[in-house]
Each structure stands twice: as structure tokens, then as C-alpha cells.
Protein backbone atom coordinates (compact mmCIF):
# COMPACT_ATOMS: atom_id res chain seq x y z
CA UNK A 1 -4.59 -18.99 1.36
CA UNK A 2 -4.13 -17.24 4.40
CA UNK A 3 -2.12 -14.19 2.35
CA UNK A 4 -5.02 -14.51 0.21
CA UNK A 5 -7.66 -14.54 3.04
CA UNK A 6 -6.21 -10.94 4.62
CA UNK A 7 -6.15 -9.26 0.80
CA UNK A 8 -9.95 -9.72 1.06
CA UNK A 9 -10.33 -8.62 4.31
CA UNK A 10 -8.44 -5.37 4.08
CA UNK A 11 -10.30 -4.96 1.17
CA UNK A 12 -13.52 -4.94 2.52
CA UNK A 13 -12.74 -3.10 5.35
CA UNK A 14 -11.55 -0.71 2.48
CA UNK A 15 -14.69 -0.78 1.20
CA UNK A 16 -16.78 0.28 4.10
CA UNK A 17 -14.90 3.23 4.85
CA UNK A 18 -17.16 6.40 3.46
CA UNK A 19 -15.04 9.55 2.14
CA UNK A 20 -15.55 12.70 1.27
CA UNK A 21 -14.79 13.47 -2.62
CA UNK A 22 -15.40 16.79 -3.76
CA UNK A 23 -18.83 16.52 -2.16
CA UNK A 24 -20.97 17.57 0.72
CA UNK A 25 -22.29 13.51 1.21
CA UNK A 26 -20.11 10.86 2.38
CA UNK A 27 -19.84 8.60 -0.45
CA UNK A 28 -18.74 4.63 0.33
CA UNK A 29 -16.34 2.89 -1.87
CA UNK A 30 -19.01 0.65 -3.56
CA UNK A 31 -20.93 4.04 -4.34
CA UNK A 32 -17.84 5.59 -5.68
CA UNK A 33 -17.43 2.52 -8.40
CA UNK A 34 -20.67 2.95 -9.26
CA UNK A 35 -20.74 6.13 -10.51
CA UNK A 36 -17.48 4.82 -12.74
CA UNK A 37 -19.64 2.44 -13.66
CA UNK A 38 -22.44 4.58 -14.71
CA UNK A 39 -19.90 6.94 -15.92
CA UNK A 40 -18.42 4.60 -18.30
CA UNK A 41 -21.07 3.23 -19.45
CA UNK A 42 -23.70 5.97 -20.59
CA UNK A 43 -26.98 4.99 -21.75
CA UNK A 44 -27.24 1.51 -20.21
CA UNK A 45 -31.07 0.64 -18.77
CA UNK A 46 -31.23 -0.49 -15.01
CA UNK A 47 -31.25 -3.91 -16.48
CA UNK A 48 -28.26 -4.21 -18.79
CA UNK A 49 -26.31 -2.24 -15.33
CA UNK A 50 -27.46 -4.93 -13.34
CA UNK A 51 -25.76 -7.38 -15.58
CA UNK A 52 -22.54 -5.38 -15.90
CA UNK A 53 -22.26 -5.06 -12.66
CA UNK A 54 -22.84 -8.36 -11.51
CA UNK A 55 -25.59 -7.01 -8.73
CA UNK A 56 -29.11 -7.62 -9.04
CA UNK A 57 -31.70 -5.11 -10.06
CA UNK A 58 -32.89 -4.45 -6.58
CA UNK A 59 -29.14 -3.81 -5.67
CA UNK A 60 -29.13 -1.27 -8.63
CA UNK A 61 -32.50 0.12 -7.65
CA UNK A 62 -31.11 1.00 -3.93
CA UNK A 63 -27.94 2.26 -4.94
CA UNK A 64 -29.17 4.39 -7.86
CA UNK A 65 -31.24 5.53 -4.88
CA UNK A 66 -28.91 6.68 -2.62
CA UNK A 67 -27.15 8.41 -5.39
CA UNK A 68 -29.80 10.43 -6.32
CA UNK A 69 -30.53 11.62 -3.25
CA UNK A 70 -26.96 13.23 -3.26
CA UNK A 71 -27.91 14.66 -6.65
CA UNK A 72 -25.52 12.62 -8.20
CA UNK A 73 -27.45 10.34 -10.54
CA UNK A 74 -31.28 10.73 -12.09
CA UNK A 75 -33.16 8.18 -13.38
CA UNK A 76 -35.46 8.15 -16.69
CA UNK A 77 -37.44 6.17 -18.38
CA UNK A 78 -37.42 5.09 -22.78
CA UNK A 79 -39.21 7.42 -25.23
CA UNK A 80 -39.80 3.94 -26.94
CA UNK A 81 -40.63 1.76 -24.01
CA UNK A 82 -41.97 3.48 -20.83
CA UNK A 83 -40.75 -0.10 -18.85
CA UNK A 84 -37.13 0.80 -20.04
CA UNK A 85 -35.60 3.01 -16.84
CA UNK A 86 -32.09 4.40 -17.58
CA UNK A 87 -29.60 6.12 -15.29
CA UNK A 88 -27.44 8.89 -16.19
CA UNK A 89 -24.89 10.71 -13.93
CA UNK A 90 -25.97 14.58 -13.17
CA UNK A 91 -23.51 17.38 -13.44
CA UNK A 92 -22.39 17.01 -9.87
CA UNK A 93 -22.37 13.48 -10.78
CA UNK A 94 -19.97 13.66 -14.06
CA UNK A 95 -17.24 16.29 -12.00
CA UNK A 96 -17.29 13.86 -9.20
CA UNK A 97 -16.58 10.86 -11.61
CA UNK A 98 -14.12 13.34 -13.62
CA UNK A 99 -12.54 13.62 -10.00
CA UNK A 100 -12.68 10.11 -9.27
CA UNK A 101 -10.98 8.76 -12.31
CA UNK A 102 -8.07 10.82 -12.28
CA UNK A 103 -7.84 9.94 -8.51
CA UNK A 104 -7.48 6.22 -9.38
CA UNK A 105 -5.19 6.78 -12.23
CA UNK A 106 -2.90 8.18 -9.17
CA UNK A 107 -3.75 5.25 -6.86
CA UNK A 108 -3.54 2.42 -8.97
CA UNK A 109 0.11 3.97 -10.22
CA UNK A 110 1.84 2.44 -7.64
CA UNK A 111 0.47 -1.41 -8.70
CA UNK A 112 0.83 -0.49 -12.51
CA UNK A 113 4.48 -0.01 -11.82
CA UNK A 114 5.41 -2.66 -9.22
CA UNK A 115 3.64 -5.26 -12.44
CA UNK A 116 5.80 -3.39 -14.86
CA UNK A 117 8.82 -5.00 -13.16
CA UNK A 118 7.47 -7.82 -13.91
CA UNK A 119 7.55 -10.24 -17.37
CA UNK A 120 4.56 -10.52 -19.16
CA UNK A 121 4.17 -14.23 -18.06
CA UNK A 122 4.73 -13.75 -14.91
CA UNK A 123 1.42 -10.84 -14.89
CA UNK A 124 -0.50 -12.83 -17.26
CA UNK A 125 -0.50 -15.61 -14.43
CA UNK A 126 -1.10 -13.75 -11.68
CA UNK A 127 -4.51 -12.09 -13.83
CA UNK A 128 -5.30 -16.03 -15.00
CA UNK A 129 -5.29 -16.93 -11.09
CA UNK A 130 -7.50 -13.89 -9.83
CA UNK A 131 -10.23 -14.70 -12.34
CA UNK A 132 -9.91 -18.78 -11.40
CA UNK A 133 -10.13 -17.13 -7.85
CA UNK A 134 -13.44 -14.74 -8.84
CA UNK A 135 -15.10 -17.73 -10.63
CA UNK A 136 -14.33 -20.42 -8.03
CA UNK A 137 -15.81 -17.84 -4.96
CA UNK A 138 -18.62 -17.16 -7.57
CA UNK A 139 -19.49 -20.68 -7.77
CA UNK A 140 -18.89 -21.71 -4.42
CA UNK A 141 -21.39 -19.14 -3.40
CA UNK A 142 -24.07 -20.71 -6.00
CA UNK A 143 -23.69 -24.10 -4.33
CA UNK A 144 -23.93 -22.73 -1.08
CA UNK A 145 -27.43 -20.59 -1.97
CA UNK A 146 -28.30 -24.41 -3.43
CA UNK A 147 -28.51 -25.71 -0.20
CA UNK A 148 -29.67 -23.29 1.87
């Protein structure tokens, strides 16, 4: 648990730390993903992004925000149904996320090969444990917002 325990942590700190990729804003970690997210997932309303995402729509709202303040995402709204708001990444936007993915492609080489020295099995149940792991913190957090 402990091993388990620093992962997280030096993931998060990770996560706060704000770079500069092939732009004149800093752009966090979390901000980063979404524009992969927005980016591979064209033409999904704020809603359906929410869901995909796992945030909630206020969480969407203020990152889509942020993001199009640094010109990198733009926000409009259904031909059909003037509620419907979509987001779609902006030129600066779609060469940042072209930047990005080939970036992770040569940061997540490392981990694809130290797996491929592993037997299926053996990477099937470490995958199996991380999603137990995601869905027991996911539900642990439920029953803790239950008795708040």
C-alpha cells in the first residue's frame, strides 16, 4: 500500500507542475489531457465531455475556460438545439495536441517496453488490479460524500 500510496503522490505532484508546450501560456498537466481529450473526441457537447471525462459540467465549464483564454479551445452552441454547447480545439489548439500526442507516444515508450517483457497474464493482472484500485477509490469517495 505504501508503494502504492507514493505512485499517487508523485503523480499528483506531476500533475501540478505547469509546462510550457509549444505555447506562450503555461499549460498544467490536467489542461494538457484535456485538450487530448477534446482532441480525440471531436464533436462531443459539454455534457457527453463531462461524462467521458469523469468531471462534472462545472469542472468542464472552468477548464474549457481557461483554455480558451489561451486560444486553445472555442466553444459553440447546436444549429438544432441552442442548449447544446460543444467544444472544439482551435488551430493553436489542434498543433498543440498534434505536439502533445507524439510527445506521449515518446514518454509512455519507456512503460510500453518494460510491460513488453512481460507475459500477457502477468499485464492483464496488473491492468485488472488498477481498475479494482480506480473503482474501489471511486467508491470509497461516494461513501465518504454520503456522510459528510
Amino acid at each position: 500500500m505504501e508503494l502504492f500510496i507514493k505512485a499517487v503522490h508523485q503523480y499528483n505532484a506531476l500533475e501540478k507542475l505547469p509546462s510550457k508546450a509549444g505555447t506562450k501560456h503555461d499549460l498544467y498537466h490536467s489542461e494538457r489531457h484535456f485538450l487530448d481529450k477534446i482532441g480525440d473526441h471531436p464533436g462531443m457537447n459539454m455534457t457527453e465531455f463531462a461524462g467521458a471525462a469523469g468531471i462534472t459540467k462545472g469542472a468542464v465549464s472552468q477548464v474549457v475556460k481557461k483554455l480558451e483564454n489561451k486560444g486553445l479551445v472555442k466553444r459553440y452552441k447546436s444549429s438544432v438545439n441552442n442548449k447544446e454547447v460543444f467544444i472544439e480545439l482551435t488551430r493553436d489548439g489542434r498543433d498543440l495536441y498534434r505536439e502533445h500526442k507524439k510527445k506521449n507516444e515518446e514518454t509512455v515508450g519507456p512503460l510500453i517496453k518494460e510491460l513488453g517483457k512481460y507475459q500477457d497474464d502477468k499485464v492483464d493482472f496488473l491492468i485488472a488490479m488498477f481498475t479494482w484500485i480506480g473503482n474501489y477509490l471511486e467508491e470509497s469517495k461516494n461513501q465518504m460524500k454520503a456522510h459528510q
